[in-house]
PDB file of N, CA and C in Angstrom:
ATOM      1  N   UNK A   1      95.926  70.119  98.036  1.00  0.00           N
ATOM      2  CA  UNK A   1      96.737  70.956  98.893  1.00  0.00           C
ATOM      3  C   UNK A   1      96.483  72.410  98.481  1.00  0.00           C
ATOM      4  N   UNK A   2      96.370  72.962  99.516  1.00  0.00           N
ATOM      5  CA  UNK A   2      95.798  74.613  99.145  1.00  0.00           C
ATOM      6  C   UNK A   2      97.040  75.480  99.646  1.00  0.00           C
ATOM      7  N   UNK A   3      97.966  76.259  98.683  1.00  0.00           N
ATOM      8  CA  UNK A   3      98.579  77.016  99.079  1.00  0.00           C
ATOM      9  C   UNK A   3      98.241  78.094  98.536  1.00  0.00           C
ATOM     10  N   UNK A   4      98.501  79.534  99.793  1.00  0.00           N
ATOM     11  CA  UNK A   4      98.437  80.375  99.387  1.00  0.00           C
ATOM     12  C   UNK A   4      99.730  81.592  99.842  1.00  0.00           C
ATOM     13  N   UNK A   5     100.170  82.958  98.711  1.00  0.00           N
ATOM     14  CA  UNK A   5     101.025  83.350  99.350  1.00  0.00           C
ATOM     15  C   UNK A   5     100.365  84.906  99.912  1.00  0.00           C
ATOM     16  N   UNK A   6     100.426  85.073 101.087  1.00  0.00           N
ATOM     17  CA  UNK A   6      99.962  86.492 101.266  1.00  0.00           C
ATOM     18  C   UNK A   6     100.813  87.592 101.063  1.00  0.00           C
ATOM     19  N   UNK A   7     101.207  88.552 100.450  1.00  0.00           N
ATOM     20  CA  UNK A   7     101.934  89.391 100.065  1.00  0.00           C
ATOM     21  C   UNK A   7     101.607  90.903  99.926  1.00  0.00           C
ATOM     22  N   UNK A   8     102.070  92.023  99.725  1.00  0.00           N
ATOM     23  CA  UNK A   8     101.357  93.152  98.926  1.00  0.00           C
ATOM     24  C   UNK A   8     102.274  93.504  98.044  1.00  0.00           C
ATOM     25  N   UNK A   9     102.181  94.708  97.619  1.00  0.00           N
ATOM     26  CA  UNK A   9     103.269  95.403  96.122  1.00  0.00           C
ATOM     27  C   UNK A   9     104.275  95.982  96.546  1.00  0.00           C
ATOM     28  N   UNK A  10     104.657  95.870  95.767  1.00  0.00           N
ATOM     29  CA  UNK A  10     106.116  96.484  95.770  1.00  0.00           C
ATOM     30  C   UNK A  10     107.413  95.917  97.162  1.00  0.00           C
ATOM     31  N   UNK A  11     106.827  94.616  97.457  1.00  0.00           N
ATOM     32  CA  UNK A  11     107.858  93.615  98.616  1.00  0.00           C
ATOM     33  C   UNK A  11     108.741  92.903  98.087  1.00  0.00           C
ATOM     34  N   UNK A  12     110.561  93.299  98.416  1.00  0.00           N
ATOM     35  CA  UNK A  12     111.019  92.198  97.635  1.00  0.00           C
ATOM     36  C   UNK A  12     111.354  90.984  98.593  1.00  0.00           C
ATOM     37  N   UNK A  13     111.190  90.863  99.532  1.00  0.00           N
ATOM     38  CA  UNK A  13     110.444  89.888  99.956  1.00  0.00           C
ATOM     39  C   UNK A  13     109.779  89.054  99.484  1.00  0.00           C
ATOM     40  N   UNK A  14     108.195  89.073  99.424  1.00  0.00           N
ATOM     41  CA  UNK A  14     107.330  89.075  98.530  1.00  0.00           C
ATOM     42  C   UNK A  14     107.324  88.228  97.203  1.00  0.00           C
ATOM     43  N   UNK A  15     108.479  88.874  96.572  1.00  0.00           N
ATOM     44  CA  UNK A  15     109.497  88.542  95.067  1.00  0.00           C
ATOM     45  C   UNK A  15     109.669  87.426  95.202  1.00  0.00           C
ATOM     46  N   UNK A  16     110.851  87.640  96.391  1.00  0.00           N
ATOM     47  CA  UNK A  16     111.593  86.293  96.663  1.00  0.00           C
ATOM     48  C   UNK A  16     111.114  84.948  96.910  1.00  0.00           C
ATOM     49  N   UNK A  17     110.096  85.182  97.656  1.00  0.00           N
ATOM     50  CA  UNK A  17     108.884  83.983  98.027  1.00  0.00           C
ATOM     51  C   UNK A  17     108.341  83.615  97.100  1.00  0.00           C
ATOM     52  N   UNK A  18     107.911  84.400  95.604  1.00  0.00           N
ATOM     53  CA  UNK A  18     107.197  83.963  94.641  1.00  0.00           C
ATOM     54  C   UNK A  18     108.001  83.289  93.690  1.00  0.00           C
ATOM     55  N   UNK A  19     109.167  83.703  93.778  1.00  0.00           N
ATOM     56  CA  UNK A  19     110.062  82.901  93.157  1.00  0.00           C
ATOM     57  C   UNK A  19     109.647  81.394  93.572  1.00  0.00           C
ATOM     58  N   UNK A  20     110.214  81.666  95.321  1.00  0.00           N
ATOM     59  CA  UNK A  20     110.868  79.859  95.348  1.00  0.00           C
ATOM     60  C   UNK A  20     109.363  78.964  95.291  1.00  0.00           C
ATOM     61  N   UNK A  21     108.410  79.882  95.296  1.00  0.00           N
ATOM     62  CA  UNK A  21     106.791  79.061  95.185  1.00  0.00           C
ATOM     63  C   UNK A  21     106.858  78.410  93.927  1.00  0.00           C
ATOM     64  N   UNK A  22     107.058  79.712  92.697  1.00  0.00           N
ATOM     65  CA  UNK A  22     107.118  79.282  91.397  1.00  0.00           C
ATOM     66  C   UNK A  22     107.682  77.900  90.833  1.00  0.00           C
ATOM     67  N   UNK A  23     109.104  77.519  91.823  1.00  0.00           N
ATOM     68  CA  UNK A  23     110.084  77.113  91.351  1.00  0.00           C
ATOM     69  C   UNK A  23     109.622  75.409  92.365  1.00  0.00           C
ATOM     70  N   UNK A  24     108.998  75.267  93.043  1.00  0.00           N
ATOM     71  CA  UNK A  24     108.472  74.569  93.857  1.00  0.00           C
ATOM     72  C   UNK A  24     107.469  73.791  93.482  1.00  0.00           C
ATOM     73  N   UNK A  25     106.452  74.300  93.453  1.00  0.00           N
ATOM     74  CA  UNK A  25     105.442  74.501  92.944  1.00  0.00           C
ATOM     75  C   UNK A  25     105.236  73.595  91.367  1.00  0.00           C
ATOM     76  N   UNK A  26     106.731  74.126  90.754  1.00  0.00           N
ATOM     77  CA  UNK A  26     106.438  73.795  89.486  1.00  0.00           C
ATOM     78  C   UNK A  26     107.049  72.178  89.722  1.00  0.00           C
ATOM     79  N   UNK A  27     107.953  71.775  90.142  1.00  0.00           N
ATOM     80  CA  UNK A  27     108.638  70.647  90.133  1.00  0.00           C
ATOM     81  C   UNK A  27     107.713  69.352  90.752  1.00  0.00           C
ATOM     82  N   UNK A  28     106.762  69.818  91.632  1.00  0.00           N
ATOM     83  CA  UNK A  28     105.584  68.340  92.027  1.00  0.00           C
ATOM     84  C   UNK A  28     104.139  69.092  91.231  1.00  0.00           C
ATOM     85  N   UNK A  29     104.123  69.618  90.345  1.00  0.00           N
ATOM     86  CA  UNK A  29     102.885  69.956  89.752  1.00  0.00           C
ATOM     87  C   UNK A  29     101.495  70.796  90.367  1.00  0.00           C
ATOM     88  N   UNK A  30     102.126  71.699  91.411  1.00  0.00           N
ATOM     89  CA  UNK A  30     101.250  72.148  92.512  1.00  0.00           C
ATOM     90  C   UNK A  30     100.946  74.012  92.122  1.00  0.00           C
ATOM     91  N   UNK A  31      99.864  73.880  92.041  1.00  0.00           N
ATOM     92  CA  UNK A  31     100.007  75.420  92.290  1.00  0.00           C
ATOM     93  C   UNK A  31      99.521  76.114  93.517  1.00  0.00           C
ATOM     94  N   UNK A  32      99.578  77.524  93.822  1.00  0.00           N
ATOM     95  CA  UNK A  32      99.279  78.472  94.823  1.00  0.00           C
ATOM     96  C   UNK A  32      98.850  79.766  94.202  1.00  0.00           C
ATOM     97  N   UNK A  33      98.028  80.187  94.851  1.00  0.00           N
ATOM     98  CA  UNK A  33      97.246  81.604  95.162  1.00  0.00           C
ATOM     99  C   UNK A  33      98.190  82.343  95.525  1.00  0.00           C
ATOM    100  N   UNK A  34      97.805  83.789  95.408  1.00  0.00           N
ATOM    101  CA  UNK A  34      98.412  85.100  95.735  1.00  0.00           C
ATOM    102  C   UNK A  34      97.459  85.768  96.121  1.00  0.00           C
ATOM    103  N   UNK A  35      97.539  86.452  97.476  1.00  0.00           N
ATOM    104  CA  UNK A  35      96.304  87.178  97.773  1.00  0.00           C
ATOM    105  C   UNK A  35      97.566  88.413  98.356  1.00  0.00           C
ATOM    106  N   UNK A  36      96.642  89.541  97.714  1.00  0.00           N
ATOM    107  CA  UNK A  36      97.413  90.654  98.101  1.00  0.00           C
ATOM    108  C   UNK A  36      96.682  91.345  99.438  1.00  0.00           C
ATOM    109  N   UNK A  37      97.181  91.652 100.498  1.00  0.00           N
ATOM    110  CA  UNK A  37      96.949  91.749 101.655  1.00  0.00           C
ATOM    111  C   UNK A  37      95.617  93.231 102.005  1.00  0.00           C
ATOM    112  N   UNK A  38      96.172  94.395 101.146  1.00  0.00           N
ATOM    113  CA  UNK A  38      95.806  95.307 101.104  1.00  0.00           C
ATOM    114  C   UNK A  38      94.160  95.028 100.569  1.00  0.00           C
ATOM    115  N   UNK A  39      93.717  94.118 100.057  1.00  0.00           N
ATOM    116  CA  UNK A  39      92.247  93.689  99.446  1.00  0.00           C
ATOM    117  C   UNK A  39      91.355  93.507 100.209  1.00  0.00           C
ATOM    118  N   UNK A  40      91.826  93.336 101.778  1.00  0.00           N
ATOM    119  CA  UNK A  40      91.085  92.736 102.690  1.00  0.00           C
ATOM    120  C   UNK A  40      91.514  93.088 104.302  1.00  0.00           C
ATOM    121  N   UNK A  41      90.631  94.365 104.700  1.00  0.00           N
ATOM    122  CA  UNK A  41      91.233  95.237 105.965  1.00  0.00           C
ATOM    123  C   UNK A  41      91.360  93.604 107.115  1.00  0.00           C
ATOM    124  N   UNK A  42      90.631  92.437 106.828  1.00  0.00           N
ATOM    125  CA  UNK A  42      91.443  91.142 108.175  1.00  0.00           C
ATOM    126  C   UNK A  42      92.223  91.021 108.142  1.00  0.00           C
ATOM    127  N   UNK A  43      93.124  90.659 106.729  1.00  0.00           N
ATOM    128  CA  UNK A  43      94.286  90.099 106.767  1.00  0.00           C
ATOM    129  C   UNK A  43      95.362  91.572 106.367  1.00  0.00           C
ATOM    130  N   UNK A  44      95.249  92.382 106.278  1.00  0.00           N
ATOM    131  CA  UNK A  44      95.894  93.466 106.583  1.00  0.00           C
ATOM    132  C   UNK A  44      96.462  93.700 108.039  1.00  0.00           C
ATOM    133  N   UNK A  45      95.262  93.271 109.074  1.00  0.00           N
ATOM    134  CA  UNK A  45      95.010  93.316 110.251  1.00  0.00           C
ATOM    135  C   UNK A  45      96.238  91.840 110.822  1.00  0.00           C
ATOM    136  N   UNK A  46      96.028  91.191 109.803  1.00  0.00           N
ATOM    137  CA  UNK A  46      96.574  89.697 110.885  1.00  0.00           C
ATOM    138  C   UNK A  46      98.144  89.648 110.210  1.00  0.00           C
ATOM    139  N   UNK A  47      98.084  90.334 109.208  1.00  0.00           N
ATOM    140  CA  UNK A  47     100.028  89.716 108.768  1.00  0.00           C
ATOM    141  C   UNK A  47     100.650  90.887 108.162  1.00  0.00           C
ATOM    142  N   UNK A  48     100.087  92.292 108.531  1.00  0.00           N
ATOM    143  CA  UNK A  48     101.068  93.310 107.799  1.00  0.00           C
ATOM    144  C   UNK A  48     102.341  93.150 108.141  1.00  0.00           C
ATOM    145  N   UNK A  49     102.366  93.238 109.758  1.00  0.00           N
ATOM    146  CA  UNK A  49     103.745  92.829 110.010  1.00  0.00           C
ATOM    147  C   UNK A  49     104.696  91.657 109.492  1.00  0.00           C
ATOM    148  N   UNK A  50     104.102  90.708 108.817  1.00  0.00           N
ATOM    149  CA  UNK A  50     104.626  89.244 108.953  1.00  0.00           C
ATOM    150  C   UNK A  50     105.041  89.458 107.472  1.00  0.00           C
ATOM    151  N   UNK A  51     104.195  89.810 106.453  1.00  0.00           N
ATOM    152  CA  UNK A  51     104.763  89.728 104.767  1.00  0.00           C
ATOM    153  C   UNK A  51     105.870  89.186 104.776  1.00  0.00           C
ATOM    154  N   UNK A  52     106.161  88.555 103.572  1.00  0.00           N
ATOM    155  CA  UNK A  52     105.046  87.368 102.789  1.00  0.00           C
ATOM    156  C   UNK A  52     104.824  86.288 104.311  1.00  0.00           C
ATOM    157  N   UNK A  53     103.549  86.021 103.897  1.00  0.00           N
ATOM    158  CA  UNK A  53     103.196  84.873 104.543  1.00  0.00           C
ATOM    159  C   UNK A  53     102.754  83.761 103.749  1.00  0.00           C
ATOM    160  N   UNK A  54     103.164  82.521 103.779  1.00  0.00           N
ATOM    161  CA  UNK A  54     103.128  81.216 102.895  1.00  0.00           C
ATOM    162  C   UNK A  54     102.183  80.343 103.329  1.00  0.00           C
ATOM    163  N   UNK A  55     100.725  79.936 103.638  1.00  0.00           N
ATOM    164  CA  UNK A  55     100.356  78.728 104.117  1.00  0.00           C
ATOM    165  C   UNK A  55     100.153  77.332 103.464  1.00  0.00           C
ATOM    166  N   UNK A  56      99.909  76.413 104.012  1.00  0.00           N
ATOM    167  CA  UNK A  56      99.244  75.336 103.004  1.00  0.00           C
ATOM    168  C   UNK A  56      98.129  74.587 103.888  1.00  0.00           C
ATOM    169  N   UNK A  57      97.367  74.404 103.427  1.00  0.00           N
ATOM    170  CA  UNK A  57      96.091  74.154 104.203  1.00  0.00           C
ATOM    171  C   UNK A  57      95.554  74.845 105.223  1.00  0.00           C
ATOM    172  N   UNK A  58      95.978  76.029 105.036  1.00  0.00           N
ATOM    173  CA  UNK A  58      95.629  76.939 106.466  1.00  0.00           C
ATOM    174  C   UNK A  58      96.500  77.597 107.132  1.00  0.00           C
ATOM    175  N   UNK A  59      97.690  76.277 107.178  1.00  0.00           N
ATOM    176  CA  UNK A  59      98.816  76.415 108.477  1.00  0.00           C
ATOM    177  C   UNK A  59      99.456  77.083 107.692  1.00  0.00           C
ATOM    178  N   UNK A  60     100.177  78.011 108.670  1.00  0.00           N
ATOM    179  CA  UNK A  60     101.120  79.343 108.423  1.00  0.00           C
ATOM    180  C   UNK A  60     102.757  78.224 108.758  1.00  0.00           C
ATOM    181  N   UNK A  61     103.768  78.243 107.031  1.00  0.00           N
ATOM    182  CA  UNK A  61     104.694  77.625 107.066  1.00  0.00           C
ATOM    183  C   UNK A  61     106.071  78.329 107.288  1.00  0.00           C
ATOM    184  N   UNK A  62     105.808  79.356 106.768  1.00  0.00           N
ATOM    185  CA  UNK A  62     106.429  80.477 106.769  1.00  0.00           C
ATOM    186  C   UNK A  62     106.362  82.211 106.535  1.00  0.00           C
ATOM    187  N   UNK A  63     107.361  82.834 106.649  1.00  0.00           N
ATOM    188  CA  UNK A  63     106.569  83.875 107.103  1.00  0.00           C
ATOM    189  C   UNK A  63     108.161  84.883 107.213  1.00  0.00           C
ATOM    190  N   UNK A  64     107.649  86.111 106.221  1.00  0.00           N
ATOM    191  CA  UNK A  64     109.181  86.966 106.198  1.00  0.00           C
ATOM    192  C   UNK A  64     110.165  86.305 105.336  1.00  0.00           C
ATOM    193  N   UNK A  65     111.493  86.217 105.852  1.00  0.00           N
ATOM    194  CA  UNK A  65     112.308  85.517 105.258  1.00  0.00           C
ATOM    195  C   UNK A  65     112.154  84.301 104.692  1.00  0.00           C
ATOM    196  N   UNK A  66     111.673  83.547 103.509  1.00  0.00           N
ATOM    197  CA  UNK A  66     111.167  82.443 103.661  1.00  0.00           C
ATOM    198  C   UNK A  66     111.953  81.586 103.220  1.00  0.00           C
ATOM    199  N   UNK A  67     112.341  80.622 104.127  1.00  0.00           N
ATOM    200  CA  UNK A  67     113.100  79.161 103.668  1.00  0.00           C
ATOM    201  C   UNK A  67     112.985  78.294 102.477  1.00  0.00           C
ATOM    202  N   UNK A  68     113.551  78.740 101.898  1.00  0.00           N
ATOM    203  CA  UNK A  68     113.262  77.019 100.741  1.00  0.00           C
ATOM    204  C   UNK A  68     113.265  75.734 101.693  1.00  0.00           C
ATOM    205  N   UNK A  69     114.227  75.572 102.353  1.00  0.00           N
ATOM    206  CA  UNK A  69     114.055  74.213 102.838  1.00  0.00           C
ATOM    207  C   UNK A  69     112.637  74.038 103.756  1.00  0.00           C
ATOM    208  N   UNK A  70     112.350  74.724 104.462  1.00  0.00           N
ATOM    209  CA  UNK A  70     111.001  74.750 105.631  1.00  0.00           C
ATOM    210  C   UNK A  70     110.301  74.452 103.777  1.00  0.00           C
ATOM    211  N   UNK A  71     110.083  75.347 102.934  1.00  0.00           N
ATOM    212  CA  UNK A  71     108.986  75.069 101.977  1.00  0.00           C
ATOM    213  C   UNK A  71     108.845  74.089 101.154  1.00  0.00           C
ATOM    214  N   UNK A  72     110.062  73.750 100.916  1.00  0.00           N
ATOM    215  CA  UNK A  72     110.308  72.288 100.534  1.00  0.00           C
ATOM    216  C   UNK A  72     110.097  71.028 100.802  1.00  0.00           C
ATOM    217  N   UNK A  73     110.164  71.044 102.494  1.00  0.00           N
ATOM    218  CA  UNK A  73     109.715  70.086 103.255  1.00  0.00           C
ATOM    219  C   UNK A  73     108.097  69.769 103.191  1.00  0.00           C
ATOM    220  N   UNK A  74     107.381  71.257 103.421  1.00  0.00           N
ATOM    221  CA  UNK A  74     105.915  71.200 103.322  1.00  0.00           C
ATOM    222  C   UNK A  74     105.053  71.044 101.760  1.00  0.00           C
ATOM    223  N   UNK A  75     105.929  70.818 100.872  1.00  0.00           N
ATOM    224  CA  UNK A  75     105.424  70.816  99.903  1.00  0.00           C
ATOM    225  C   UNK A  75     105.840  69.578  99.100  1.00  0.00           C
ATOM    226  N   UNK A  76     106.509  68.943  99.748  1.00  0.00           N
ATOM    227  CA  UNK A  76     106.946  67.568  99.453  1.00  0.00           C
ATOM    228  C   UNK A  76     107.046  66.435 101.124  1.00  0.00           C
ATOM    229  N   UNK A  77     105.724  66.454 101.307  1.00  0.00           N
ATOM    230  CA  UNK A  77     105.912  65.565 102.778  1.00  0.00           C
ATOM    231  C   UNK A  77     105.976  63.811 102.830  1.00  0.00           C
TER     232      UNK A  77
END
């Protein structure tokens, strides 16, 4: 399972999402990527507006405010 979180600096947003990844993440033995948005003028292009963006395998799970439960669900299916 490939998760990744898209984010940039200084989002507490961002924070918050890395938290519940951390905390997720750690409990079924999974980890995720952090790609900071600003590294790469595409995805600057495709989710400035959206920060943080969460996928797993591609698919976009969440996005902004991010749910524990929506992430929970996708990370325990």
């Amino acid at each position: 399972m490939e998760i990744i979180l898209y984010s940039k600096p200084q989002c507490h947003l961002c924070h918050e999402a890395k938290e519940l990844l951390e905390t997720l993440c750690a409990s079924v033995g999974l980890t995720y990527q952090e790609i900071d948005i600003y590294t790469d003028d595409a995805l600057l292009e495709k989710y400035q507006w959206m920060i943080p963006v969460i996928t797993v395998d591609g698919m976009v799970i969440d996005w902004g405010k991010v749910s524990y439960h929506k992430l929970k669900a996708a990370l325990h299916p």
